[in-house]
Each structure stands twice: as C-alpha cells, then as structure tokens.
Protein backbone atom coordinates (compact mmCIF):
# COMPACT_ATOMS: atom_id res chain seq x y z
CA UNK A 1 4.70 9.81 -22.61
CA UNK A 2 6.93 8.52 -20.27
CA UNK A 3 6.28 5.63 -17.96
CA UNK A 4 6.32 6.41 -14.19
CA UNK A 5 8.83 4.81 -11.69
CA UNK A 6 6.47 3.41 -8.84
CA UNK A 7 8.53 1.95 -5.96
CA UNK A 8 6.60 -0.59 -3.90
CA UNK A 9 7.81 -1.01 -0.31
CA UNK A 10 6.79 -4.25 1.28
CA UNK A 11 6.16 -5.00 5.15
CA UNK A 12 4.77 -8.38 5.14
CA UNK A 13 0.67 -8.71 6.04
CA UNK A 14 -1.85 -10.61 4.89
CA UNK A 15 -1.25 -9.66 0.77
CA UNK A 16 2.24 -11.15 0.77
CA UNK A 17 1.07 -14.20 3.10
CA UNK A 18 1.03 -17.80 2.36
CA UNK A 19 -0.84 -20.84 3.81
CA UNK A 20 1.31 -22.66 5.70
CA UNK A 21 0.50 -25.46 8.73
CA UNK A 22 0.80 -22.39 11.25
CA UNK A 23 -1.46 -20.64 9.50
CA UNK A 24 -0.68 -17.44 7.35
CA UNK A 25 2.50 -16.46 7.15
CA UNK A 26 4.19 -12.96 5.23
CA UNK A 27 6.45 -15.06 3.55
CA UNK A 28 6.14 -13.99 -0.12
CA UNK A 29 9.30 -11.29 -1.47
CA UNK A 30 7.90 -8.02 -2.98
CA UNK A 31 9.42 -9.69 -6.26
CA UNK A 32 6.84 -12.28 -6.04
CA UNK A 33 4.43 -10.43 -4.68
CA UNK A 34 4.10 -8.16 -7.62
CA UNK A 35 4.58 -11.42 -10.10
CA UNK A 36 1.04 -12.26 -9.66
CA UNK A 37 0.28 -8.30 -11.77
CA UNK A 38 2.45 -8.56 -14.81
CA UNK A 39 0.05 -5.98 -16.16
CA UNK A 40 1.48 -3.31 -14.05
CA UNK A 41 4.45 -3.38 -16.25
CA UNK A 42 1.72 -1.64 -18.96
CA UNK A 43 1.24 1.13 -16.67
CA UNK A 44 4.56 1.92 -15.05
CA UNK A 45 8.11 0.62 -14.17
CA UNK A 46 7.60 -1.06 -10.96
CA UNK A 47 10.48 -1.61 -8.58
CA UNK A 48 10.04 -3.62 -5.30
CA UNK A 49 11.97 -2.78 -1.97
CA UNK A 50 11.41 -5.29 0.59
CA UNK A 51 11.98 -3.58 4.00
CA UNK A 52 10.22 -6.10 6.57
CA UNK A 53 8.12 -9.33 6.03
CA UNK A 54 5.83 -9.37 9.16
CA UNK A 55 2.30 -9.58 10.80
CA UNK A 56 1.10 -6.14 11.11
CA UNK A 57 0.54 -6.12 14.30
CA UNK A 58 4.10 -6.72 15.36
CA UNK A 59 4.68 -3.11 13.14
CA UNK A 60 5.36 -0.75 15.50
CA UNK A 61 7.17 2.87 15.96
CA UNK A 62 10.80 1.28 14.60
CA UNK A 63 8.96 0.44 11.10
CA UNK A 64 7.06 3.60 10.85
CA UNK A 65 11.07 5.43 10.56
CA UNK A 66 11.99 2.42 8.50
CA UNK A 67 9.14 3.36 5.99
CA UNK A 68 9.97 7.11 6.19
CA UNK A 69 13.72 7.12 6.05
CA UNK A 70 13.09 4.41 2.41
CA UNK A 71 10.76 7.05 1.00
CA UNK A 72 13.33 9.89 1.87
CA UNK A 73 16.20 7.83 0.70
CA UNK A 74 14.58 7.34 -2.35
CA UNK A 75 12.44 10.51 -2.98
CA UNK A 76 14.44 12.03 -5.86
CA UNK A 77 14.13 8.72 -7.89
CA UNK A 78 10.81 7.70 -7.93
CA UNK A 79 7.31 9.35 -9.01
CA UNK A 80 5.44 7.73 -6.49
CA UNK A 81 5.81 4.92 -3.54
CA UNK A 82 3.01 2.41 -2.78
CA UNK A 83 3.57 0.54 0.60
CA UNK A 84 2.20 -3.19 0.47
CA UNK A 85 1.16 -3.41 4.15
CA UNK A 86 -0.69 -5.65 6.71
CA UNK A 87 -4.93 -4.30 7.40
CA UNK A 88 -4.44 -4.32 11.24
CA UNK A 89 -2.20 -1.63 11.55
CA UNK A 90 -2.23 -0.03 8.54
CA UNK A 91 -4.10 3.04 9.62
CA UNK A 92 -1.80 3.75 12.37
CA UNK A 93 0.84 3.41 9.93
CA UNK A 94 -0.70 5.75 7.32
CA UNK A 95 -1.47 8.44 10.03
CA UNK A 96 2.43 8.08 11.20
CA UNK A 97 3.86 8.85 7.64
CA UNK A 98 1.33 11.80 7.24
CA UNK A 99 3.15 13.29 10.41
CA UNK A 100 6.90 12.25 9.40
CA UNK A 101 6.67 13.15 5.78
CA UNK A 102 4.87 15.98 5.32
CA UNK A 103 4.10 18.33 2.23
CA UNK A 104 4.80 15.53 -0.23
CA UNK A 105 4.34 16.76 -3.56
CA UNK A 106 4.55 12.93 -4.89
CA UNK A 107 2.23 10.01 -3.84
CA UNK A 108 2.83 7.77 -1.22
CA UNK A 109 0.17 4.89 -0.80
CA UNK A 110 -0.58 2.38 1.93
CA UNK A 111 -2.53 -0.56 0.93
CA UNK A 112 -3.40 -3.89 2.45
CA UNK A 113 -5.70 -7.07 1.92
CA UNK A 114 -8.34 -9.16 3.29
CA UNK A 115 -6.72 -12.37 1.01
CA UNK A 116 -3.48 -13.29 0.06
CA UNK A 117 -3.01 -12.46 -3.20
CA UNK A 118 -2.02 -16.26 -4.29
CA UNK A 119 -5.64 -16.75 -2.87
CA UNK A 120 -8.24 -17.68 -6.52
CA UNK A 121 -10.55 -15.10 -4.61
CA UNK A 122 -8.58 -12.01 -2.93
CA UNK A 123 -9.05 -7.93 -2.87
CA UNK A 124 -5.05 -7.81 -3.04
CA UNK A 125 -4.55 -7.41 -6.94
CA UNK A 126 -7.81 -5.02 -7.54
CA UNK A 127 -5.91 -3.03 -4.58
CA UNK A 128 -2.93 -2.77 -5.72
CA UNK A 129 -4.16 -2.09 -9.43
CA UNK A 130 -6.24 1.11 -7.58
CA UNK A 131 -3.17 1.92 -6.21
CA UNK A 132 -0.85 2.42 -9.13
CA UNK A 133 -4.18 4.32 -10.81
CA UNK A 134 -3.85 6.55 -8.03
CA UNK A 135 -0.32 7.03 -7.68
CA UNK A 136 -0.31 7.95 -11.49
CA UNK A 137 -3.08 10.62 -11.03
CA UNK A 138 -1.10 14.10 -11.69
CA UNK A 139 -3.51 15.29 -8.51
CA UNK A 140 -2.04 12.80 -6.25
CA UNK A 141 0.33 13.52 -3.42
CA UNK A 142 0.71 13.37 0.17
CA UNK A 143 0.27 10.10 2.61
CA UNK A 144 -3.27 8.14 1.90
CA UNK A 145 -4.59 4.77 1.61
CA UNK A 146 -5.99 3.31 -1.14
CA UNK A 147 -8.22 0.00 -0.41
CA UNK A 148 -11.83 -1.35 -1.81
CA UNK A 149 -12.29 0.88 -4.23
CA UNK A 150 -11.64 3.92 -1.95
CA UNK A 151 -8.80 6.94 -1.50
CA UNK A 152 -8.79 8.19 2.07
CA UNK A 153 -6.03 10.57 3.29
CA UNK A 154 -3.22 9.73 5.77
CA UNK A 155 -4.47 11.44 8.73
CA UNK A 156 -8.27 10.26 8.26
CA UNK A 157 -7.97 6.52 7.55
CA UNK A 158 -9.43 3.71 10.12
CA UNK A 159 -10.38 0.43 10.40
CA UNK A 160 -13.57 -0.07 11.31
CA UNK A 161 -14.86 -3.60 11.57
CA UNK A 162 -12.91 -7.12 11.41
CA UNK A 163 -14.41 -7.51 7.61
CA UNK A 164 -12.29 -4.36 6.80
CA UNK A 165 -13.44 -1.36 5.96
CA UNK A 166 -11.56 1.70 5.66
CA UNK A 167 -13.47 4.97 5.98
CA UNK A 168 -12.65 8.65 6.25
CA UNK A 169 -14.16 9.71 10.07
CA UNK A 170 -17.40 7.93 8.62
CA UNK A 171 -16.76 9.50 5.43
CA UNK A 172 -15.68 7.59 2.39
CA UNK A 173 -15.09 9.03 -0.68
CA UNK A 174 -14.00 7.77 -4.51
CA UNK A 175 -11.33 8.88 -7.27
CA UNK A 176 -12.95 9.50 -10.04
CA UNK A 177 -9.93 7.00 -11.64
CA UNK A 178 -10.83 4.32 -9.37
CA UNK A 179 -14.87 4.63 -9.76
CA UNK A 180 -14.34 3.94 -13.02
C-alpha cells in the first residue's frame, strides 16, 4: 500500500516554542518541529510548510486566508493537511476553515499543545501522532481538531478552561483509531 502525503502547515504556538529569557517563543521551523517524530516517516511522507511562526493570539482573520489559500494551493497534492497551531486561538481558527473550505473530501487537522514539544514532558508528540492516525483514517475529511486523545469537528471545537480542554458543545467524543 502506498504511503500517504501528509502536509503539515505550521503557525507558530506553544508546540513549536522554545524557552528563551522572554519566555516562550514560536521559534522552532516545521522542519524541526517534526524532527522530534522520526517515526512519522513509518506512517506517511510528511512534508512541512511553514506559513507563520507566531503566538496564537496575534492569529487573526489575515492567517485564517493564509491557511485556506495553502490548503487550496496544495489540495491536488496531498492526502491530508495537519495544521501545527497555537491552543488560544485554535478553535476560532478551526471554525474559520470549516466555513472557507467546505465539503472537503480529504482531512484537514488543527492541533495544538499545552508543552513545547522539546519539553521531556509535553502533549505535542502524542498530538501530533493522533493526528496523522486520523488524517490516515479512509473516514476522515472535512475541518476538525484533533487534541488529548479527542476528534472534534471544525464547527464544534472550544476551549474551555486555561488547562486546555477541547470539547464538542460539552460533548467529546473518540476515534476508535485514537482510543486505541
């Protein structure tokens, strides 16, 4: 069988930031962002696109057509698209690309982190792992976001507390690929 193409799309956040004296910074490339899961070479062909590196909640209505005109620029040669993206405004995000791309027949994921993933302890890599399982799912398409453990569509996602939660309208619900 062959191996999907899976086109990550990075914005910057808290999963590509580094400690710096400042604080965290979005400072890491989506090449070296994705160097810390060699193992998703085993599962796809990953290909990185770096189209912003900044705190989410400087993201705004210029990135959301940013996002959407990289996934329609690149539609025809990819089988999915997972966008690496900051937790604060990641739901606002998702909801926007639900609206500007609609009827996808191929997945397109927004993910996110509580840790950097060059943190020892950090949600980033199981994340991103869950995402590529769902992006290879032959039942996946459309706008969602894929973070602890959970798949939540486009339109439904929010955040709920500052420890991060995302949750359907009070309704989360699991993949059977990712409650595995």
């Amino acid at each position: 069988m062959t191996k999907q193409r899976i086109l990550f799309i990075t914005t910057g956040g808290t999963i590509a930031s580094v400690h710096t004296p400042q604080g965290l910074r979005p400072v890491l490339s989506s090449d070296e962002l994705l160097a810390h899961l060699p193992e998703l070479n085993d599962l796809c062909i990953p290909e990185t696109l770096a189209l912003c590196s900044i705190d989410s909640t400087d993201l705004g209505q210029e990135h959301w057509l940013m996002m959407a005109r990289a996934i329609q620029e690149n539609y025809a040669l990819y089988d999915g698209f997972i966008i690496c993206h900051g937790t604060d405004t990641l739901a606002y995000s998702a909801a926007a690309l639900s609206y500007l791309i609609q009827n996808a027949d191929k997945p397109i994921i927004l993910t996110g982190a509580q840790q950097p993933i060059s943190n020892e302890i950090t949600d980033a890599k199981k994340n991103l792992r869950d995402s590529v399982i769902c992006a290879l799912d032959p039942g996946s398409r459309g706008v969602m976001v894929v973070f602890g453990g959970h798949v939540i569509a486009g339109t439904r996602a929010k955040k709920n507390t500052c420890a991060v939660t995302f949750n359907s309208l009070g309704t989360s619900w699991r993949t059977t690929a990712l409650a595995a």
